[in-house]
N, C-alpha and C. Protein backbone atom coordinates (compact mmCIF):
# COMPACT_ATOMS: atom_id res chain seq x y z
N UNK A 1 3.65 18.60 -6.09
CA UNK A 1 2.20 18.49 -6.18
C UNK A 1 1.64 18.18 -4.80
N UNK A 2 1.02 19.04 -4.16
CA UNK A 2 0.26 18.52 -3.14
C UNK A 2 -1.58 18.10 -3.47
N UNK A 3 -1.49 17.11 -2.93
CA UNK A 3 -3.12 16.07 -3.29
C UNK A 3 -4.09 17.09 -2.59
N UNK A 4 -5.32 17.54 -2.98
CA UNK A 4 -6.02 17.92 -2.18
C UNK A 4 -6.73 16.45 -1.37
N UNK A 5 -6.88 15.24 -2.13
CA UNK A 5 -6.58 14.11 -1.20
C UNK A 5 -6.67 14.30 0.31
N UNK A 6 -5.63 14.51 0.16
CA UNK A 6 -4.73 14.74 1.61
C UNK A 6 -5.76 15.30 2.53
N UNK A 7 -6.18 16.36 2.52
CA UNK A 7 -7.14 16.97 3.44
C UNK A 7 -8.35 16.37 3.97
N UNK A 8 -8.29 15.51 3.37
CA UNK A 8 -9.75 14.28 2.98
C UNK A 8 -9.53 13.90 4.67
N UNK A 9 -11.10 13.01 4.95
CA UNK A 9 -10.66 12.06 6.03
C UNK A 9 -12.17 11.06 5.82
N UNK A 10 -11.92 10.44 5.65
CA UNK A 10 -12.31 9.15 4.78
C UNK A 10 -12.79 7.82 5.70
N UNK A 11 -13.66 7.58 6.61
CA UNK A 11 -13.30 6.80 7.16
C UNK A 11 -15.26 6.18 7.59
N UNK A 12 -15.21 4.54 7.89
CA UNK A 12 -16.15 3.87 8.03
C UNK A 12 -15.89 2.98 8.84
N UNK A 13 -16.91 2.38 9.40
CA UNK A 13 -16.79 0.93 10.49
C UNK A 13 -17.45 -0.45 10.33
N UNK A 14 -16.78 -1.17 10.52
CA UNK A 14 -17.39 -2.69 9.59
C UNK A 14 -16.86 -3.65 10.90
N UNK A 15 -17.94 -4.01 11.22
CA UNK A 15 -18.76 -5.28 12.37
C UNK A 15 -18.90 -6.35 11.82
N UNK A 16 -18.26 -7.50 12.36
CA UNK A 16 -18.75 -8.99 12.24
C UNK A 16 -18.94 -9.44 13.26
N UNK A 17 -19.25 -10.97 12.83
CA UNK A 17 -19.22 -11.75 14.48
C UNK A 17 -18.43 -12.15 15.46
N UNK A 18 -16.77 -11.99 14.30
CA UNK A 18 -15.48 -12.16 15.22
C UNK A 18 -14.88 -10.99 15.85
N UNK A 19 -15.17 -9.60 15.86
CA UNK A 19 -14.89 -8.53 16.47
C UNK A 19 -15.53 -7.76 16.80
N UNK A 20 -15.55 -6.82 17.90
CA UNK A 20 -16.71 -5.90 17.89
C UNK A 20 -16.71 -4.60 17.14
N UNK A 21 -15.98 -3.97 16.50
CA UNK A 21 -15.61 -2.97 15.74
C UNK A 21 -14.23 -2.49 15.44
N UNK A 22 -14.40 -2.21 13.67
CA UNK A 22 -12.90 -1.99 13.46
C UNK A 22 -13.44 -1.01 12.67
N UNK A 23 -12.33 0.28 12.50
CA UNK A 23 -12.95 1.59 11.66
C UNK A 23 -11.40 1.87 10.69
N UNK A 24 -11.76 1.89 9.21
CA UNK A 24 -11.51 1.97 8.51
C UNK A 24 -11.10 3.49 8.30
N UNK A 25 -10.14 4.46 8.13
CA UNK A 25 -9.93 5.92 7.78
C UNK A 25 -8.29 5.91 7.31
N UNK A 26 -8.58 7.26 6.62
CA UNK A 26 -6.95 7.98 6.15
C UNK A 26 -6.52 8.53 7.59
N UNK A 27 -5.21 7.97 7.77
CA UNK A 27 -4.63 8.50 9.10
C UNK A 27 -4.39 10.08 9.32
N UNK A 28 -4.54 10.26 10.27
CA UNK A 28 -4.58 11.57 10.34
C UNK A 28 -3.03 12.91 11.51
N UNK A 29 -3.08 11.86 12.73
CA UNK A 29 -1.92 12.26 13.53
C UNK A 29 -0.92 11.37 13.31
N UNK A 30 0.09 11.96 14.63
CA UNK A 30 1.76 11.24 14.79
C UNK A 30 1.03 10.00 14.87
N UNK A 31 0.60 9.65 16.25
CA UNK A 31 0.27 8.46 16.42
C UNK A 31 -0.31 7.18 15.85
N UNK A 32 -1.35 7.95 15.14
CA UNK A 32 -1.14 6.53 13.68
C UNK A 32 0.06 6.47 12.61
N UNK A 33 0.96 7.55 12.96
CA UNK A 33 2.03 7.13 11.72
C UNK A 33 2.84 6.09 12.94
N UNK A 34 2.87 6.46 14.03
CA UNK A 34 3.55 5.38 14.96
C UNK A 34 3.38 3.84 15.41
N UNK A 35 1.50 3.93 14.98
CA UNK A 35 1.24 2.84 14.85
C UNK A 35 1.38 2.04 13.92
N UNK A 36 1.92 2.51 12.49
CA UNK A 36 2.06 1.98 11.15
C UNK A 36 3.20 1.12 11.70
N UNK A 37 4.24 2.07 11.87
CA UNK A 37 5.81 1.72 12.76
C UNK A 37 5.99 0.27 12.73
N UNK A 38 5.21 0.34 14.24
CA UNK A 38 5.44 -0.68 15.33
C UNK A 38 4.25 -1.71 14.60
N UNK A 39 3.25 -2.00 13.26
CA UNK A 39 3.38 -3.11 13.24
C UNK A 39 3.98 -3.36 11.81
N UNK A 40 4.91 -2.74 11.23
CA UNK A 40 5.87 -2.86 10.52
C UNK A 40 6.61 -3.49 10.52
N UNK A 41 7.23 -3.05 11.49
CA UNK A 41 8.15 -3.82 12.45
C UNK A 41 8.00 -5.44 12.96
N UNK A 42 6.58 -5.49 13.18
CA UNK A 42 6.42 -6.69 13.71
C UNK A 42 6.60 -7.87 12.86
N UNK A 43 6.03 -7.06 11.48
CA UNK A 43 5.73 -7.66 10.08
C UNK A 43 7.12 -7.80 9.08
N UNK A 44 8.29 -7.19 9.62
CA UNK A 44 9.42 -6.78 8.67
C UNK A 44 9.63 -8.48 8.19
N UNK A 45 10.61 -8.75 7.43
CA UNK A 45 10.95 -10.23 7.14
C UNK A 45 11.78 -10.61 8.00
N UNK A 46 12.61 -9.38 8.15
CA UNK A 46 13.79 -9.71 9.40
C UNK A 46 13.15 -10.23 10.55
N UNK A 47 11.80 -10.10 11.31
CA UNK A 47 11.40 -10.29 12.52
C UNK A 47 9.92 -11.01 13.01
N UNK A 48 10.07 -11.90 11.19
CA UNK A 48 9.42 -12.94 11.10
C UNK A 48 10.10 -14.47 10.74
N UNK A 49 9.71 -15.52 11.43
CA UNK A 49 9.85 -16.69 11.03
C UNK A 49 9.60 -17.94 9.91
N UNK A 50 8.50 -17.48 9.67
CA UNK A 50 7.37 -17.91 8.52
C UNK A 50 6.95 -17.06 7.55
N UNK A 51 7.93 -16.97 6.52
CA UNK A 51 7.56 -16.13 4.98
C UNK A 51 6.34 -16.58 4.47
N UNK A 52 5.74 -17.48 4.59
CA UNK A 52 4.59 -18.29 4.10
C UNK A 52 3.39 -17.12 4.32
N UNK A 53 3.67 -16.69 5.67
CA UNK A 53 2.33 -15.75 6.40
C UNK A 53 2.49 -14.47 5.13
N UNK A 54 3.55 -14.31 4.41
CA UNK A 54 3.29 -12.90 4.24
C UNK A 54 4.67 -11.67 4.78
N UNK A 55 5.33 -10.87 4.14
CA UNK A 55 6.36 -10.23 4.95
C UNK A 55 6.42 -9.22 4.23
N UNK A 56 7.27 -8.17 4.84
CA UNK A 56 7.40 -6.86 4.55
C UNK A 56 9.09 -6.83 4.46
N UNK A 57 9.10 -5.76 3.49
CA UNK A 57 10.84 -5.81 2.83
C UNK A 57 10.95 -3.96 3.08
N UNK A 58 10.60 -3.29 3.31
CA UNK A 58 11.04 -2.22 3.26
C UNK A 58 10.55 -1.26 4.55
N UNK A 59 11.87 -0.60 5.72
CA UNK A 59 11.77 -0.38 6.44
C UNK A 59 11.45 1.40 6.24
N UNK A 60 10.36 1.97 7.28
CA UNK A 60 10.52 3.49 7.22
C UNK A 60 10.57 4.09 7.89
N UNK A 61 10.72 5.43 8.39
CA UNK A 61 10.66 6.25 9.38
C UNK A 61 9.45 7.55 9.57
N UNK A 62 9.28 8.33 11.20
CA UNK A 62 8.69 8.89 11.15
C UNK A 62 8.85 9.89 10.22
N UNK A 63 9.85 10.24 9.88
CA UNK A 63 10.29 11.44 8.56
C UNK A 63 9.31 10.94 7.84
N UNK A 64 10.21 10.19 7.18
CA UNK A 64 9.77 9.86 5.58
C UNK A 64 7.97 9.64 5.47
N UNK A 65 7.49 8.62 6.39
CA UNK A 65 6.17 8.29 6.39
C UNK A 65 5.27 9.84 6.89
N UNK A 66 5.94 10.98 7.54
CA UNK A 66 5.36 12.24 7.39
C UNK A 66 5.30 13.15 5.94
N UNK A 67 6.16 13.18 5.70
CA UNK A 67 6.49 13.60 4.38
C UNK A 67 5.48 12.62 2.94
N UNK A 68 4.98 11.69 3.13
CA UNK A 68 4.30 11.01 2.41
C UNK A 68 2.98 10.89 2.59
N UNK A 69 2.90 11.39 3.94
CA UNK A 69 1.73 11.96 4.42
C UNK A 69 0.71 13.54 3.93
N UNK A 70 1.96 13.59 3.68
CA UNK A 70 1.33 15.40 3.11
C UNK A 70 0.98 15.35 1.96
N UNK A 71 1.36 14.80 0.72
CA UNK A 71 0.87 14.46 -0.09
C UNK A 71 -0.57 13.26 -0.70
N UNK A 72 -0.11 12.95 0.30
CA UNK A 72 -1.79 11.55 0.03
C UNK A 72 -1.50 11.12 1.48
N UNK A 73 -2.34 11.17 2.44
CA UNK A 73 -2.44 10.16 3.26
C UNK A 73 -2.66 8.43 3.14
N UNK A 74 -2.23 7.90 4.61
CA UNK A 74 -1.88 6.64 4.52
C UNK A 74 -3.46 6.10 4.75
N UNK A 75 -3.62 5.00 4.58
CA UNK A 75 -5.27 4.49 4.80
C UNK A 75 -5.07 3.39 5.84
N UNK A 76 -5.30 3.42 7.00
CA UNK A 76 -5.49 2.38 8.07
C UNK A 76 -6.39 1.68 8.90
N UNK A 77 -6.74 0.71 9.39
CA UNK A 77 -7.61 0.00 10.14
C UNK A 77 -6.91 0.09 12.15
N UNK A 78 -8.12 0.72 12.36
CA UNK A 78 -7.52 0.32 13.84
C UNK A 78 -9.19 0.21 14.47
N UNK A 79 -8.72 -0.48 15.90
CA UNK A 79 -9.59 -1.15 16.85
C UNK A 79 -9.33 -0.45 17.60
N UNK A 80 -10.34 0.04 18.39
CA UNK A 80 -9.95 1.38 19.50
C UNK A 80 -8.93 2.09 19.01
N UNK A 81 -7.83 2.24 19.79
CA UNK A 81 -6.72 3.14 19.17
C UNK A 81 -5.43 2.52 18.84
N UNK A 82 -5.46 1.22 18.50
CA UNK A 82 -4.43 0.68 18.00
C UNK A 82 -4.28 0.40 16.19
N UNK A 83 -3.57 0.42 15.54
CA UNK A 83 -3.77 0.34 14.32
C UNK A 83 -3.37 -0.96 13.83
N UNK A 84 -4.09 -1.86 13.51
CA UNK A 84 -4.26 -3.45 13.32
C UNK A 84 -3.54 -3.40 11.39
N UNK A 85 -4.23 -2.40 10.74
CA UNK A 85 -3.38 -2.85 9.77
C UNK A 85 -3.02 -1.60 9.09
N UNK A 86 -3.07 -1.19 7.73
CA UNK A 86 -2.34 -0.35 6.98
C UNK A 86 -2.23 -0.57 5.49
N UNK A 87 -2.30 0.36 4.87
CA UNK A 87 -2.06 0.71 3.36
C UNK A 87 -1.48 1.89 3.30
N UNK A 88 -0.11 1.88 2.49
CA UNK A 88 0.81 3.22 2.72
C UNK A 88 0.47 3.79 1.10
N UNK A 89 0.19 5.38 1.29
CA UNK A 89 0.18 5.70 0.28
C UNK A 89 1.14 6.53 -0.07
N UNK A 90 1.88 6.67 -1.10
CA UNK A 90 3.17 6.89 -1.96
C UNK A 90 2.85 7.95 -3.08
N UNK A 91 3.19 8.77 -3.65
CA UNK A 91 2.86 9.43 -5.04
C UNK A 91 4.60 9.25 -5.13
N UNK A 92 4.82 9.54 -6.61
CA UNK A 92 5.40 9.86 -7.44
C UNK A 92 6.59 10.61 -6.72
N UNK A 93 6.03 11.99 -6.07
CA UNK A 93 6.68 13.39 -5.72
C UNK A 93 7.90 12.78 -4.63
N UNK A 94 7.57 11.56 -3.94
CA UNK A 94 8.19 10.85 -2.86
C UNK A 94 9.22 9.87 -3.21
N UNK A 95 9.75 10.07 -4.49
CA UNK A 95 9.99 8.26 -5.00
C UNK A 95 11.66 8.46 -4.34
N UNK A 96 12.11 9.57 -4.32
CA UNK A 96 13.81 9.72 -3.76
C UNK A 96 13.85 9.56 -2.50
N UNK A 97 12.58 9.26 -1.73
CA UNK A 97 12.73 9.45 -0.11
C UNK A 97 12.86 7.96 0.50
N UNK A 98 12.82 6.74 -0.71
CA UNK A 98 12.92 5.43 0.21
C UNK A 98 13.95 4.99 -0.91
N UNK A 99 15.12 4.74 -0.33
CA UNK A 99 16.05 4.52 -1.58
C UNK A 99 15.54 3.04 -2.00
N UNK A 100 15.30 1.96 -0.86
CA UNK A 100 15.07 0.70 -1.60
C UNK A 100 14.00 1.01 -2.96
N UNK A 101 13.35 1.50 -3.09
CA UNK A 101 11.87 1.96 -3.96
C UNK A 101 12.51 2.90 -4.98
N UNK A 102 13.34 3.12 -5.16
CA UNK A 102 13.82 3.75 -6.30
C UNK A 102 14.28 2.94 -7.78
N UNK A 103 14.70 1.75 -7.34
CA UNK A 103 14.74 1.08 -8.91
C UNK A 103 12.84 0.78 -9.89
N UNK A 104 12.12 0.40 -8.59
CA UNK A 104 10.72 0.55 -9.02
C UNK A 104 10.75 1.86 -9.83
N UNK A 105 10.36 2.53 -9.63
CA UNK A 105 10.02 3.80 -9.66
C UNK A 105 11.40 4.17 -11.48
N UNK A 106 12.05 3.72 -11.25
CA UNK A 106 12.89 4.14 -12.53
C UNK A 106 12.24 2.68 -13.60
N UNK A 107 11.93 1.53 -13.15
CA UNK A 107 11.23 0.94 -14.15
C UNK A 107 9.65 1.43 -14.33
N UNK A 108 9.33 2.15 -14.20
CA UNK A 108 7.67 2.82 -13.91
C UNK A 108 8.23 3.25 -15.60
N UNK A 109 9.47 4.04 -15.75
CA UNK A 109 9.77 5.10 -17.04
C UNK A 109 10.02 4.17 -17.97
N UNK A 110 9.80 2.60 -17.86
CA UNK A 110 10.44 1.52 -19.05
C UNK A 110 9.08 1.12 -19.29
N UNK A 111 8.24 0.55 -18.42
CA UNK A 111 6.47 -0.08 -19.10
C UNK A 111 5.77 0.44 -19.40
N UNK A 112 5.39 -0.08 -20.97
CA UNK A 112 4.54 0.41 -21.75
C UNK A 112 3.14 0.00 -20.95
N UNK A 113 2.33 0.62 -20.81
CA UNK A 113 0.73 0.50 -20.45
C UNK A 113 -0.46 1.83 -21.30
N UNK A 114 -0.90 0.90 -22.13
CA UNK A 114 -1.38 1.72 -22.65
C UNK A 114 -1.32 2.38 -23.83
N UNK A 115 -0.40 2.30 -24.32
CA UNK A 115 0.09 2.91 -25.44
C UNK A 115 1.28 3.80 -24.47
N UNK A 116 1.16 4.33 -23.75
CA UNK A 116 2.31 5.41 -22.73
C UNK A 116 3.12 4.08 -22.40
N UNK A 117 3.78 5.15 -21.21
CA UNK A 117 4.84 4.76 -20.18
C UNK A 117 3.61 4.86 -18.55
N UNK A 118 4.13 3.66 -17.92
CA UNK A 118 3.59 3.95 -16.74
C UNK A 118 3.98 5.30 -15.92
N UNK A 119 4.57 5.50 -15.97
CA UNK A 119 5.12 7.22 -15.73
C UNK A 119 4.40 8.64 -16.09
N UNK A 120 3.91 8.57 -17.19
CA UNK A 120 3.37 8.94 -18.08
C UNK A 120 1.35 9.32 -17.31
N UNK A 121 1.35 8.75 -16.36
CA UNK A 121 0.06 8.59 -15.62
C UNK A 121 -0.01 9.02 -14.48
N UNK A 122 -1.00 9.53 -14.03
CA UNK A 122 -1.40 10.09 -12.73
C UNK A 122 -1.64 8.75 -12.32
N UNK A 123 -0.93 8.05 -11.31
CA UNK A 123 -0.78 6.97 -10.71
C UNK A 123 -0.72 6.93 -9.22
N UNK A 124 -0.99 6.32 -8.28
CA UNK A 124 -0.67 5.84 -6.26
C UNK A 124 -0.17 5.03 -6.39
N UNK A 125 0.91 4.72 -5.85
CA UNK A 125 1.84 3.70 -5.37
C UNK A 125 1.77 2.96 -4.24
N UNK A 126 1.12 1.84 -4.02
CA UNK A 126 0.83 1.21 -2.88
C UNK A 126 2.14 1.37 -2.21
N UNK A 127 2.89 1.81 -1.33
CA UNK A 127 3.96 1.81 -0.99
C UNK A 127 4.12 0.68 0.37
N UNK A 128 3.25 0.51 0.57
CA UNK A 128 3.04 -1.07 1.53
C UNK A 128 2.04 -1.32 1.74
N UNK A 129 1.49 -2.71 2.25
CA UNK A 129 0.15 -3.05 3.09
C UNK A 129 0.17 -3.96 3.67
N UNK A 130 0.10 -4.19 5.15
CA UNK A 130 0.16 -4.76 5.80
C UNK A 130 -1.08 -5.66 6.78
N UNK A 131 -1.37 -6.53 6.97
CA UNK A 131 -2.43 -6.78 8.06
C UNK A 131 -2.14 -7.33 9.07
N UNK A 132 -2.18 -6.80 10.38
CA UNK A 132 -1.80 -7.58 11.46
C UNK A 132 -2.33 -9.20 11.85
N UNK A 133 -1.40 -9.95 12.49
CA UNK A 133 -1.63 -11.31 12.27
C UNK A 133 -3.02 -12.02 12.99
N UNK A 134 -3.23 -11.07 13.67
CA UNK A 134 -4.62 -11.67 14.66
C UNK A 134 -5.78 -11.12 13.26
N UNK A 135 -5.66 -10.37 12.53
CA UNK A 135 -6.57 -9.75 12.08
C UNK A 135 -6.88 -10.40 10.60
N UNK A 136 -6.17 -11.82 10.31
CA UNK A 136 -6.41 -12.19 8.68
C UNK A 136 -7.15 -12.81 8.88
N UNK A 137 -7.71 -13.24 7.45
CA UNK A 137 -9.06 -13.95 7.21
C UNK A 137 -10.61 -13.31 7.22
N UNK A 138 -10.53 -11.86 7.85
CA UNK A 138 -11.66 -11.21 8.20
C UNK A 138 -12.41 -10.32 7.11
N UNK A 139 -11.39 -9.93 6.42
CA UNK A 139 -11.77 -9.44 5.02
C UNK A 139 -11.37 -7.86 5.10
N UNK A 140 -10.45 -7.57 6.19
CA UNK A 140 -9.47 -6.50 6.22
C UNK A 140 -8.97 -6.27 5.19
N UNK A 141 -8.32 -6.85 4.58
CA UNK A 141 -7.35 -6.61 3.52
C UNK A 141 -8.31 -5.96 2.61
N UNK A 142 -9.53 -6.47 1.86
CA UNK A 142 -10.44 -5.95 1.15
C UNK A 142 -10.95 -4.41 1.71
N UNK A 143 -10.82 -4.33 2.77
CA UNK A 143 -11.54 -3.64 3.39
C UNK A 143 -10.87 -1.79 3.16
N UNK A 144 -9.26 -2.59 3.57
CA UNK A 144 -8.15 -1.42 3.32
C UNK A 144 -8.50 -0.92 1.97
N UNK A 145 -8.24 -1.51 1.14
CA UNK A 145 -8.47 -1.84 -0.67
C UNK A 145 -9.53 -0.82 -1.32
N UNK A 146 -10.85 -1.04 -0.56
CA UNK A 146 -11.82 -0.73 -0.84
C UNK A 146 -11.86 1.28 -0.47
N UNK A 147 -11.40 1.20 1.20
CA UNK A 147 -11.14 2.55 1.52
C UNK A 147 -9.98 3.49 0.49
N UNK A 148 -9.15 2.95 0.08
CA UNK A 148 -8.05 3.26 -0.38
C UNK A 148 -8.35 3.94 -1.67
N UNK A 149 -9.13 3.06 -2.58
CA UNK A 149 -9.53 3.48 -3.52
C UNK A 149 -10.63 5.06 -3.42
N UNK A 150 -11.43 4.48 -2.63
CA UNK A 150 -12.22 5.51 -2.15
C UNK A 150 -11.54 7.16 -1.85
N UNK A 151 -10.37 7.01 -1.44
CA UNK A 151 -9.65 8.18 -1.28
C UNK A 151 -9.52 8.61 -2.46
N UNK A 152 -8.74 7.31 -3.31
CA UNK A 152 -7.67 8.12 -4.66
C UNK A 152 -8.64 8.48 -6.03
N UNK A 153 -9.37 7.51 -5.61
CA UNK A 153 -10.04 7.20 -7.52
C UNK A 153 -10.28 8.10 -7.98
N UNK A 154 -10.84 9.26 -7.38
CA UNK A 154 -11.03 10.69 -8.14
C UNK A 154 -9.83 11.77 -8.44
N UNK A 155 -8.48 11.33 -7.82
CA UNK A 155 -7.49 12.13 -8.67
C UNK A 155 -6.33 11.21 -9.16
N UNK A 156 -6.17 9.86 -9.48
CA UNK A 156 -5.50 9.24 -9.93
C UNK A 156 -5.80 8.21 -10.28
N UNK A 157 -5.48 7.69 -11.24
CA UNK A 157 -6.63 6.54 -12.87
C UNK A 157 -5.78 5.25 -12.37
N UNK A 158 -5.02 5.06 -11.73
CA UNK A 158 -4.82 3.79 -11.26
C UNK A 158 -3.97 3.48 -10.14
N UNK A 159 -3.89 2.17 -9.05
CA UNK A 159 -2.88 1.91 -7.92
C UNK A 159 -1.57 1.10 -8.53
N UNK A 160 -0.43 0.97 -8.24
CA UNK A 160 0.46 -0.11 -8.80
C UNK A 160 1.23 -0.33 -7.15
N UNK A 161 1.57 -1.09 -7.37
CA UNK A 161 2.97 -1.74 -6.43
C UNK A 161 3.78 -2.91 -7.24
N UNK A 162 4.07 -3.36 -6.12
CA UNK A 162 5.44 -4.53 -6.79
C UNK A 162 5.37 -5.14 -5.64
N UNK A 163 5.20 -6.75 -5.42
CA UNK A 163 5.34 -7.37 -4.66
C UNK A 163 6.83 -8.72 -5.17
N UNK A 164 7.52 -8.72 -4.02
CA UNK A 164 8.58 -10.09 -4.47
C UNK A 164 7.70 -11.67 -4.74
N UNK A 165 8.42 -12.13 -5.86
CA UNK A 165 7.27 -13.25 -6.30
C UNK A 165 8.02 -14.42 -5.07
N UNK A 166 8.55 -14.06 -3.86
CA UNK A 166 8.31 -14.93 -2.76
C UNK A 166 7.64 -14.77 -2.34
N UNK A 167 6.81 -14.03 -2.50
CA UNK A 167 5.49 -13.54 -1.43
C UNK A 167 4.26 -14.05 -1.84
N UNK A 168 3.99 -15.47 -2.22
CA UNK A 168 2.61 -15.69 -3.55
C UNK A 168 1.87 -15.49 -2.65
N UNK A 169 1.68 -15.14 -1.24
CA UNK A 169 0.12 -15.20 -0.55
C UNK A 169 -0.29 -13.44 -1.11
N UNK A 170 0.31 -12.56 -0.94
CA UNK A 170 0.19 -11.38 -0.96
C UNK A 170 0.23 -11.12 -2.92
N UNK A 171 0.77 -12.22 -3.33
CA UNK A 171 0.44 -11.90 -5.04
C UNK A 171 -1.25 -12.18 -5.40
N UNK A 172 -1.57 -13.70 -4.67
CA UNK A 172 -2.87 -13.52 -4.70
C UNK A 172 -4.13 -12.99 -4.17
N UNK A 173 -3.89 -12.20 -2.81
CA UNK A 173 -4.21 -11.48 -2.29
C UNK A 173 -4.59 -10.08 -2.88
N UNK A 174 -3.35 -9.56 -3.43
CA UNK A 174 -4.04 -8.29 -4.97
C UNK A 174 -4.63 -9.11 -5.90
N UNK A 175 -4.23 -10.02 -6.60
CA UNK A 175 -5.19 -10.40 -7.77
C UNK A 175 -6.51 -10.92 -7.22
N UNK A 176 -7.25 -11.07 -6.05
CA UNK A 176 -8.91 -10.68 -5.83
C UNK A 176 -9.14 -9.48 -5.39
N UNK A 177 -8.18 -8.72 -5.55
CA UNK A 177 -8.94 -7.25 -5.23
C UNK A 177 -9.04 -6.40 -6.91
N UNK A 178 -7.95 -7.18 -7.61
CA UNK A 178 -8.06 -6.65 -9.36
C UNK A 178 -6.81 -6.12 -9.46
N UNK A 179 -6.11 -6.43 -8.87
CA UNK A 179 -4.95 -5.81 -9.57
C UNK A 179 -4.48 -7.03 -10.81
N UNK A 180 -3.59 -6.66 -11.45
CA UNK A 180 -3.24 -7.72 -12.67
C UNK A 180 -1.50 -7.09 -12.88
N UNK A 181 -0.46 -8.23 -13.16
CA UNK A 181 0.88 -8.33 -13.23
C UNK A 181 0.81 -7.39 -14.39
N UNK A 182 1.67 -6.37 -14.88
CA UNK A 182 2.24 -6.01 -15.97
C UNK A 182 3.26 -6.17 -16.21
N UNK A 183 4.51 -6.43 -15.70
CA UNK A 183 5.62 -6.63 -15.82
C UNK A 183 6.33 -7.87 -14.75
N UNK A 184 7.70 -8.16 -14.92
CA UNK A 184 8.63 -8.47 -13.90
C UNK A 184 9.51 -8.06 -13.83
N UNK A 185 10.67 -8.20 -12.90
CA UNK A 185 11.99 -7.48 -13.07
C UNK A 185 12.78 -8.13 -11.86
N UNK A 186 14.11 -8.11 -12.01
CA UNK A 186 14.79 -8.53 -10.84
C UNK A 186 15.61 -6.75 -10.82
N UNK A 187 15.95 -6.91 -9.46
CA UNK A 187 16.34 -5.83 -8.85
C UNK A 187 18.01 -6.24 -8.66
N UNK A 188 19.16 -5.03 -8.09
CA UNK A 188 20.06 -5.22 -8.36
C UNK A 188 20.83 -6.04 -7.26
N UNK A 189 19.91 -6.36 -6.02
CA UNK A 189 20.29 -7.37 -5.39
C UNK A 189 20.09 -8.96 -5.87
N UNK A 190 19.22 -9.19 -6.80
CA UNK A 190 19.48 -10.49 -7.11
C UNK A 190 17.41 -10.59 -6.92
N UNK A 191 16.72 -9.65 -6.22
CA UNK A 191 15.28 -10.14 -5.40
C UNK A 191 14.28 -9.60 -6.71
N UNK A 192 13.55 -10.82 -7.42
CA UNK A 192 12.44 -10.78 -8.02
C UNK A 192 11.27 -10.13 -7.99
N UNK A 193 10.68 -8.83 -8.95
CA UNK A 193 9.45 -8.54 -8.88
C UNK A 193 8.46 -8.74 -9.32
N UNK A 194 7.26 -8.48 -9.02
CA UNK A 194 6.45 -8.68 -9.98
C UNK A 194 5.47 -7.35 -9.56
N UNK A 195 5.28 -6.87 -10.90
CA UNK A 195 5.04 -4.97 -10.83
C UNK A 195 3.33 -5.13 -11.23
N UNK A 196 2.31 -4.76 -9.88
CA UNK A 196 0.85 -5.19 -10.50
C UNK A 196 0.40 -3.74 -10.58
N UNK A 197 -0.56 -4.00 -11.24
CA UNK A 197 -1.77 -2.36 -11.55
C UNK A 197 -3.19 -2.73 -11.46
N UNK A 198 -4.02 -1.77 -10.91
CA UNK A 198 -5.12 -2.13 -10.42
C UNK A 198 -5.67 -0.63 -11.13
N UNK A 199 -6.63 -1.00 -12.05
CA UNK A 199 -6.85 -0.09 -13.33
C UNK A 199 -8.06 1.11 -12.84
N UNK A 200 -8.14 1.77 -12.28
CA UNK A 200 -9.52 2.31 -11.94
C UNK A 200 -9.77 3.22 -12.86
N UNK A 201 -9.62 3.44 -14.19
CA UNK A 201 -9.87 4.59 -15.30
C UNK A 201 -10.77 3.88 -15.78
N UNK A 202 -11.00 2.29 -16.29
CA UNK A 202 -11.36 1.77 -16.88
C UNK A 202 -13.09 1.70 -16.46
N UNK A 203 -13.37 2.28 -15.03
CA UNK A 203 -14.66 2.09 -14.05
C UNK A 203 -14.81 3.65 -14.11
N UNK A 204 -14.37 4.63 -14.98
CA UNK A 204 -14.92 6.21 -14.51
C UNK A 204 -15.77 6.12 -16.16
């Protein structure tokens, strides 16, 4: 399935008093998939000190994050030309290309939502989101959220991810944007999920 999505380019600029401009869009070249990268990276758990802030568990490449690109673009925040934060977008068609993300994706075919299977739904897979550390508190995160939706809402009835329930800043962080827990699950390393959905059928 390719998204006509994808072709989209989606993008706005939002001014406060602590920055002078940050612009909100679906990424479009290499270089914002490079900038996703490098603050991925910065953000991984491995190459953080303080889990408290928030961390990232799943590493990617320019492949894969191209290839996920073609189908739905990624939604990012950057300041001039650096990309401060990120929301990775994922479909379905991609789920064999990140092996860690594959037990998700096979419990998608076990929860009932709805009377269905989460499977069963034209669904986006938050496949990460990140905010760079100079950049919290500003209302970025909402901001990503807000664009994100803006892309999908017209060809897919809801967002899900899975965050590890070590992560409670980033659990409550979706639950004020609306997402809500449907499930849990431990994975086959031993690491706890908690599988949220953020309903947008319910607003068409």
């Amino acid at each position: 399935m390719i998204c006509e999505v994808g072709k989209t380019f989606v993008t706005f600029t939002f001014v406060n008093n602590e920055m002078d401009s940050l612009t909100f869009l679906t990424a479009k070249t290499t270089e914002d998939l490079q900038g996703i990268l490098a603050l991925q990276q910065k953000n991984h758990l491995n190459s953080i000190t303080a889990i408290n802030d928030g961390f990232l568990f799943v590493r990617h490449n320019l492949e894969v994050l191209t290839k996920m690109q073609e189908f739905a673009p990624h939604v990012i925040c950057k300041e001039e030309d650096q990309v401060v934060a990120y929301t990775m977008a994922m479909t379905a068609d991609c789920k064999n290309d990140v092996p860690e993300l594959i037990p998700m994706f096979e419990v998608f075919d076990k929860i009932p939502f709805k009377g269905k299977l989460v499977s069963d739904f034209r669904y986006m897979v938050v496949g990460q989101v990140c905010v760079g550390q100079n950049y919290r508190g500003l209302g970025v995160f909402d901001k990503l959220y807000a664009t994100y939706r803006k892309a999908f809402y017209d060809t897919f009835e809801f967002a899900i991810t899975e965050i590890s329930t070590r992560n409670p800043r980033s659990i409550r962080a979706h639950a004020r944007i609306g997402f809500q827990e449907i499930h849990q699950y431990t994975d086959p390393s031993g690491e706890n999920w908690s599988i949220v959905l953020w309903d947008w059928a319910k607003d068409k």
